[in-house]
N, C-alpha and C. Protein backbone atom coordinates (compact mmCIF):
# COMPACT_ATOMS: atom_id res chain seq x y z
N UNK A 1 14.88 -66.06 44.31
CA UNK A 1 15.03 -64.62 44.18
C UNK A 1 16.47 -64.29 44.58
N UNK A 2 17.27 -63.41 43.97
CA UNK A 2 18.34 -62.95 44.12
C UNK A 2 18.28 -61.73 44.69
N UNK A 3 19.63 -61.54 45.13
CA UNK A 3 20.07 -60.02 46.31
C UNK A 3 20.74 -59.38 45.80
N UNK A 4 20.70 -57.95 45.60
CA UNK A 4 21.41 -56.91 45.31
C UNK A 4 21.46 -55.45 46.33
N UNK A 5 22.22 -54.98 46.37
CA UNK A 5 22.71 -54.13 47.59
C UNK A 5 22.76 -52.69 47.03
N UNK A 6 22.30 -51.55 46.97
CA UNK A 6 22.16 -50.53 46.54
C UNK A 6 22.15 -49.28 47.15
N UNK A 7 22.85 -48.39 47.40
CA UNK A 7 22.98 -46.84 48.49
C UNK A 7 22.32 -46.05 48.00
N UNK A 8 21.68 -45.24 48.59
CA UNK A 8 20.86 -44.56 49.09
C UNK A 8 20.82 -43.64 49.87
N UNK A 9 20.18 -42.23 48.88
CA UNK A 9 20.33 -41.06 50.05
C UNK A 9 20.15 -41.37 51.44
N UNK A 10 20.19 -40.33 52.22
CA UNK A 10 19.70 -40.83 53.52
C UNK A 10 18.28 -40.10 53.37
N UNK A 11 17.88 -39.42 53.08
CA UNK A 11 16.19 -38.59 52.64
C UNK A 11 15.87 -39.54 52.25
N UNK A 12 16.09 -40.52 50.96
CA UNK A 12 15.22 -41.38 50.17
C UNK A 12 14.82 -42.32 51.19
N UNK A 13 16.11 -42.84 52.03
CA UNK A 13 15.82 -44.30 53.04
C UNK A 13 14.95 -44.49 53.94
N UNK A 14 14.93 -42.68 54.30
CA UNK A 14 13.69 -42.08 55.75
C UNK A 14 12.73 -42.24 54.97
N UNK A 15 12.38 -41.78 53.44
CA UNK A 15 11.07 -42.22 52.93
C UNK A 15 10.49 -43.46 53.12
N UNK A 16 11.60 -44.53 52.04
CA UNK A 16 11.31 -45.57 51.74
C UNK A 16 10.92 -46.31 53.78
N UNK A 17 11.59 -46.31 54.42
CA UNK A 17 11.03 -46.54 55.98
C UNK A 17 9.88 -46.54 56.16
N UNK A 18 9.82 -44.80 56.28
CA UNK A 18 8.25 -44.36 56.73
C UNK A 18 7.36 -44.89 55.64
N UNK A 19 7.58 -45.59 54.24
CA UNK A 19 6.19 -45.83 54.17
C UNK A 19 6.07 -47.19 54.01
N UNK A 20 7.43 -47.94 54.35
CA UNK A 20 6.86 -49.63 54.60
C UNK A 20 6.42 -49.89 56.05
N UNK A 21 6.50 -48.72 57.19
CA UNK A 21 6.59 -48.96 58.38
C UNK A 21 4.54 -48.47 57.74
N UNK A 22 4.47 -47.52 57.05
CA UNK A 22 2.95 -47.05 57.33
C UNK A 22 2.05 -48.28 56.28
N UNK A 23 2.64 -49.00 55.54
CA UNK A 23 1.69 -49.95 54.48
C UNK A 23 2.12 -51.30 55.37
N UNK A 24 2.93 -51.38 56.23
CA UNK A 24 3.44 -52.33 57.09
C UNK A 24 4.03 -53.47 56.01
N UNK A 25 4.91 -53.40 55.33
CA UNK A 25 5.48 -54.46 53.99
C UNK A 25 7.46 -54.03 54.20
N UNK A 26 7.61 -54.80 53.50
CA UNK A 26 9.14 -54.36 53.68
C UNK A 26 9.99 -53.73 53.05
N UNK A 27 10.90 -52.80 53.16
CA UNK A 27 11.54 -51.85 52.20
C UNK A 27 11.70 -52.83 50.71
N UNK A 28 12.07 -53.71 50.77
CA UNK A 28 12.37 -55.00 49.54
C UNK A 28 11.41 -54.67 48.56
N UNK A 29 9.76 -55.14 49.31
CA UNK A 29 8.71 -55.32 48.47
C UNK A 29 8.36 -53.53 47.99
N UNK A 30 8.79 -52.38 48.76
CA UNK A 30 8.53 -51.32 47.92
C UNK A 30 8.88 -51.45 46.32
N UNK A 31 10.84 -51.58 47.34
CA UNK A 31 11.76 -51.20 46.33
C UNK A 31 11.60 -51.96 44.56
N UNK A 32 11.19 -53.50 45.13
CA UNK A 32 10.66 -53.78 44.11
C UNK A 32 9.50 -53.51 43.00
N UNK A 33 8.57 -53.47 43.51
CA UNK A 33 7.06 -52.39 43.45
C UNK A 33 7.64 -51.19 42.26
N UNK A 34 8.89 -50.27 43.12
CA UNK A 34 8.76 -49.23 42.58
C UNK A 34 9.44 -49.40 40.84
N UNK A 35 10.52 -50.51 41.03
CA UNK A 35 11.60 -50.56 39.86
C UNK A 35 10.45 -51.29 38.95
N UNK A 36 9.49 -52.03 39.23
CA UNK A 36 8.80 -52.83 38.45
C UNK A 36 7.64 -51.65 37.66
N UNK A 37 7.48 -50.92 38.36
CA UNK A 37 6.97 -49.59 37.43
C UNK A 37 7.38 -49.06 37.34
N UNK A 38 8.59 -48.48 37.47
CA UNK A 38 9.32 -47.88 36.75
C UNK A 38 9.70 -48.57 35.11
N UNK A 39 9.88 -49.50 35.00
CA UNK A 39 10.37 -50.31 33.88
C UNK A 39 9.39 -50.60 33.29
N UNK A 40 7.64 -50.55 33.86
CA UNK A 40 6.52 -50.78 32.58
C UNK A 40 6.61 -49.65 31.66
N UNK A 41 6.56 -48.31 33.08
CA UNK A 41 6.62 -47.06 32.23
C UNK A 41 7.87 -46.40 31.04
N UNK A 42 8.67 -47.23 31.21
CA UNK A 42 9.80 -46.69 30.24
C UNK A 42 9.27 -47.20 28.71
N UNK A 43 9.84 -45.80 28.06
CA UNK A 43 9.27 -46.03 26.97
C UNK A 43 9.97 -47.13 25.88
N UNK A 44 9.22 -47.39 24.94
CA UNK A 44 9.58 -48.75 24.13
C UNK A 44 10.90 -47.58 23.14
N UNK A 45 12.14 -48.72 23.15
CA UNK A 45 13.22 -48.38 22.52
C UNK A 45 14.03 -47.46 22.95
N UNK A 46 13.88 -46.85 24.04
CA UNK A 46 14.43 -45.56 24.23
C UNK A 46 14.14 -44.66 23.92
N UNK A 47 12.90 -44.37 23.24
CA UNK A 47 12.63 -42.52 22.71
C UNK A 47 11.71 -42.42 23.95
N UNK A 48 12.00 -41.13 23.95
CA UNK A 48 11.63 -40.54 24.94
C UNK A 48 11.16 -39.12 24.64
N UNK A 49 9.75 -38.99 24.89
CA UNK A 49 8.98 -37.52 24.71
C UNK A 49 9.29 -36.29 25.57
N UNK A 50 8.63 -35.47 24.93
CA UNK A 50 8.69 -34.02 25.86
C UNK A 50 8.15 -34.53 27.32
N UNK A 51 7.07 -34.99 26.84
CA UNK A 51 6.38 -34.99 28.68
C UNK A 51 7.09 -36.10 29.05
N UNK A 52 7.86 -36.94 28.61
CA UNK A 52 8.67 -37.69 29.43
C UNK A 52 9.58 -37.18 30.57
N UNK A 53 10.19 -35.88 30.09
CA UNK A 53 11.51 -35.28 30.48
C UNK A 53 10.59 -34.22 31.29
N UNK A 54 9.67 -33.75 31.00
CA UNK A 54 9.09 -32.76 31.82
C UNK A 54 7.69 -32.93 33.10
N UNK A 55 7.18 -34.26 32.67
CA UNK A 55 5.63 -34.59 33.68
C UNK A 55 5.54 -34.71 35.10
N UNK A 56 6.93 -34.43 35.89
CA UNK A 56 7.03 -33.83 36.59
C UNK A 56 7.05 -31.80 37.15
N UNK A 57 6.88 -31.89 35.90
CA UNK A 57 6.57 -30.23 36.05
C UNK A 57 5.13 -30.21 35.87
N UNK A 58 4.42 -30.78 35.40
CA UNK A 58 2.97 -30.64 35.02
C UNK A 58 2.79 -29.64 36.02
N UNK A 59 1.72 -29.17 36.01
CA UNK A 59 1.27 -28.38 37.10
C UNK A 59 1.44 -27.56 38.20
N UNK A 60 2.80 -27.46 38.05
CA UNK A 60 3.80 -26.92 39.02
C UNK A 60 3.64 -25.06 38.47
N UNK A 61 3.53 -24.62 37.71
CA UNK A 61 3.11 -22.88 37.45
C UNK A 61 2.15 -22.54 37.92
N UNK A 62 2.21 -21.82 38.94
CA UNK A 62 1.12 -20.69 39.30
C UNK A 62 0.58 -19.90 38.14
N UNK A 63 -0.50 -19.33 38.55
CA UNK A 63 -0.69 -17.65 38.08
C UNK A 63 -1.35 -17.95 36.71
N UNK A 64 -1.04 -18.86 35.84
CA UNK A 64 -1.18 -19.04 33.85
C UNK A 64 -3.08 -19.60 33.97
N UNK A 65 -3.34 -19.19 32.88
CA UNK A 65 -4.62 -19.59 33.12
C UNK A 65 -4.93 -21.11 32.85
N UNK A 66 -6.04 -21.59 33.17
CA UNK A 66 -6.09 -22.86 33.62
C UNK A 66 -5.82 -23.48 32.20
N UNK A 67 -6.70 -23.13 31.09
CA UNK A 67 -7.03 -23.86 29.88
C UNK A 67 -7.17 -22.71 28.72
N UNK A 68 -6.24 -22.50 28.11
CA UNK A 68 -6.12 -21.28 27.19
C UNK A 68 -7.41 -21.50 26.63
N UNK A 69 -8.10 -22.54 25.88
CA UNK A 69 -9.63 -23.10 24.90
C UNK A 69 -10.64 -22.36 25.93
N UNK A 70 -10.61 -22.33 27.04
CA UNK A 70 -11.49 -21.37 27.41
C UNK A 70 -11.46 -19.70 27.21
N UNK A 71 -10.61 -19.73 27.16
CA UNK A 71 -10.83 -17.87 26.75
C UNK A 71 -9.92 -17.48 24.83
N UNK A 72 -10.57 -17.21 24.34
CA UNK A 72 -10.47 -17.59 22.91
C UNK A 72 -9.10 -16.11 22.68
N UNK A 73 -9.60 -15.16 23.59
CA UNK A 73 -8.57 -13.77 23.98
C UNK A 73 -6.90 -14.16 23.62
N UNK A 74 -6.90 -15.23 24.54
CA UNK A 74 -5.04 -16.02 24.95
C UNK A 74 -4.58 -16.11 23.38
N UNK A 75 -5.69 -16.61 22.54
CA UNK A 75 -4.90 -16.70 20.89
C UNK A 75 -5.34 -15.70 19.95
N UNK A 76 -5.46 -14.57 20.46
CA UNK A 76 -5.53 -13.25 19.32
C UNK A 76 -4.19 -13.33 18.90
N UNK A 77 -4.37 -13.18 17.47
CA UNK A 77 -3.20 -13.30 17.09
C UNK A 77 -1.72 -14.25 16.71
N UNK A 78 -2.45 -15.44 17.33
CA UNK A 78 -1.34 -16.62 17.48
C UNK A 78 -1.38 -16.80 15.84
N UNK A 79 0.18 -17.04 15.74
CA UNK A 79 0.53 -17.74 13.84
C UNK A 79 0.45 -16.34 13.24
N UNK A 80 0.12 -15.20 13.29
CA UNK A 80 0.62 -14.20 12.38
C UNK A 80 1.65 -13.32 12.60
């Protein structure tokens, strides 16, 4: 296995700490962990979708109703 050296916020490092100190493993085996899914999840070729760029917003709006298909009201009118 080879070594590579990489900087790091200081927020990210207090993360990455606190949670090899709480799974008791070593920042290494996160860091690896994390890049190794990171890289299943990347998409094939480089295209990249809407919810790629956004699935961190998922769910993040208050207030909108849960599931427009439940109230048939939300699309009076949609397309004319």
């Amino acid at each position: 296995m080879r070594t590579i050296s990489l900087k790091l916020p200081d927020d990210l490092l207090v993360q990455l700490d606190t949670q090899a100190k709480a799974r008791r493993v070593t920042k290494s085996l996160l860091v690896r962990e994390s890049l190794e899914k990171a890289l299943r999840e990347d998409s094939p070729a480089g295209v990249v979708s809407c919810y790629d760029l956004a699935r961190d917003l998922a769910g993040t709006v208050k207030g909108l109703p849960e599931d427009l298909a439940d109230n048939p009201e939300y699309l009076d009118g949609f397309g004319q």
